[in-house]
Protein backbone atom coordinates (compact mmCIF):
# COMPACT_ATOMS: atom_id res chain seq x y z
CA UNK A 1 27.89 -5.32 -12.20
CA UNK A 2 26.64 -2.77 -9.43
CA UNK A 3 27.49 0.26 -12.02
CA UNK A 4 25.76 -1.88 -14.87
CA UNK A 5 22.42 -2.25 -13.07
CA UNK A 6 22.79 1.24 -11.88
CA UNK A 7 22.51 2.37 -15.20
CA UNK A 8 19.71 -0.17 -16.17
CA UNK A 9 17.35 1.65 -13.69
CA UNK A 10 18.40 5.49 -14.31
CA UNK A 11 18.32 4.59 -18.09
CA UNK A 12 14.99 2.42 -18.56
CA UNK A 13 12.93 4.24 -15.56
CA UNK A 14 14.38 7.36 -15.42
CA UNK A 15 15.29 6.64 -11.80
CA UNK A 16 17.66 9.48 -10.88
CA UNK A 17 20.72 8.29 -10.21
CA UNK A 18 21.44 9.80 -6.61
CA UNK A 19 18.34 7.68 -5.26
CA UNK A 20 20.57 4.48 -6.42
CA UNK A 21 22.69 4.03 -3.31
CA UNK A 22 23.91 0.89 -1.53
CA UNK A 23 21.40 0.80 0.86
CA UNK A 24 18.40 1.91 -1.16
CA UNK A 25 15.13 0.06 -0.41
CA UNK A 26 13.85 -1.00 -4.02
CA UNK A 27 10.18 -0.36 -3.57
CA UNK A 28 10.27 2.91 -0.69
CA UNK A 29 13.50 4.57 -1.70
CA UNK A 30 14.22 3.83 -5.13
CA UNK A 31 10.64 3.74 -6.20
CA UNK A 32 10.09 0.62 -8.71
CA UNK A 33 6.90 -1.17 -8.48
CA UNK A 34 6.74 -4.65 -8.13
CA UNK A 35 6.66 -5.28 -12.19
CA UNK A 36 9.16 -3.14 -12.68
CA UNK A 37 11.28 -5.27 -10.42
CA UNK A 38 10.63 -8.12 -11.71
CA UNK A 39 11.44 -7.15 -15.46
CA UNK A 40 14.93 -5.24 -13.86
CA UNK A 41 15.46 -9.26 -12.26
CA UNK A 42 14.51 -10.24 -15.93
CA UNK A 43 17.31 -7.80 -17.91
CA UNK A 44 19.65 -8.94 -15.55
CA UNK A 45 19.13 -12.82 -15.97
CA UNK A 46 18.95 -12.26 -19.48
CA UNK A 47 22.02 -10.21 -19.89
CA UNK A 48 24.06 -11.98 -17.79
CA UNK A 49 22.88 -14.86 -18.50
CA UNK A 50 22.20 -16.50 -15.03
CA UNK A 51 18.78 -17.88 -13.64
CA UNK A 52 17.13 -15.94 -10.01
CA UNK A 53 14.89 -18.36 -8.24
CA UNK A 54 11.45 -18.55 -7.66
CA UNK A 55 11.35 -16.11 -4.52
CA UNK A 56 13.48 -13.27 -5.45
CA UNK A 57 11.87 -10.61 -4.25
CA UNK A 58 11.67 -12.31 -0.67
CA UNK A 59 15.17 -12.52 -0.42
CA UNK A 60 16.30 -8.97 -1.58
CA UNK A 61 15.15 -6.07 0.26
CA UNK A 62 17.77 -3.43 -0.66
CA UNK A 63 19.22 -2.16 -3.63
CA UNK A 64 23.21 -3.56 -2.58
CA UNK A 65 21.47 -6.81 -2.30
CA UNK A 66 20.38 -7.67 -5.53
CA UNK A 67 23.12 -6.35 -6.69
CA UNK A 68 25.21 -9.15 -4.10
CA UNK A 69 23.15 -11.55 -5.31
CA UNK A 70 22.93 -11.30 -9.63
CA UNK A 71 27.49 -10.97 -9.01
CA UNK A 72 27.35 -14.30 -6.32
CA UNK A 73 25.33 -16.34 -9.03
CA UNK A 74 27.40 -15.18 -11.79
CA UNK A 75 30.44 -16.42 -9.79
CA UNK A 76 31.73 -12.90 -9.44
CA UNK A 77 31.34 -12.52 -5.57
CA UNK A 78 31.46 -14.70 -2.45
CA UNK A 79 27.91 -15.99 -1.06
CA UNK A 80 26.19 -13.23 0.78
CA UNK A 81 25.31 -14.13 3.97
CA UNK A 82 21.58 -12.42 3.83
CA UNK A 83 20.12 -15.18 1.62
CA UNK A 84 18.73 -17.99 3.11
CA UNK A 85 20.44 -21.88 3.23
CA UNK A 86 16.74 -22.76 0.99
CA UNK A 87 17.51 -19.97 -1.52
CA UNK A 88 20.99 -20.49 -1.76
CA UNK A 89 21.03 -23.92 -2.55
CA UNK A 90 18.26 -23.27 -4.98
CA UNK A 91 20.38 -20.73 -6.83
CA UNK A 92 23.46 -22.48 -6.68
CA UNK A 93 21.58 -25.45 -8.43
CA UNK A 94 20.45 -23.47 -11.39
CA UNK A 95 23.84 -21.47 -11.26
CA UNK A 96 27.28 -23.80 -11.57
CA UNK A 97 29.68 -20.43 -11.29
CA UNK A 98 27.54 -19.46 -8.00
CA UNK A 99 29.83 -20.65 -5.00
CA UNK A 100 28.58 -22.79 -2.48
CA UNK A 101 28.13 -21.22 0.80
């Protein structure tokens, strides 16, 4: 999923790819607005076809993290322990393949 979204970014905003680390901030070091965010949160649900909560953006900082995240809800990954116990039980609600924490 990591390599998917990867590609997402360097293909739809020309994001080069070296700037698409593991520990990238999205808004300082990657450089996506806040829209463009939001639609990259929007491809994702859509494509995978799971459901990010109200608050998103408050819970992700870095570029590994929404990447943790969109793989937990799909079921794909274990429950990352940055999110908080209000998110998580949010997402896990609108998710059934999410894990509980």
């Amino acid at each position: 999923m990591f390599r998917w979204i990867v590609k997402l970014i360097r293909d739809d905003y020309g994001v080069d790819e070296e700037k698409l680390t593991r520990y990238a901030h999205i808004e300082t070091d990657i450089g996506l607005t806040l829209e463009q965010t939001e639609e990259v949160i929007d491809i994702v649900s859509q494509c995978f076809h799971i459901t990010f909560p109200a608050g998103t953006l408050d819970e992700v900082m870095k570029f590994e993290e929404l990447c943790m995240l969109a793989a937990w809800i799909n079921g794909l990954y274990k429950h990352p322990e940055f999110l908080s116990a209000q998110y998580s039980a949010k997402a896990a609600s609108l998710n059934p393949k999410a894990t509980p924490q």
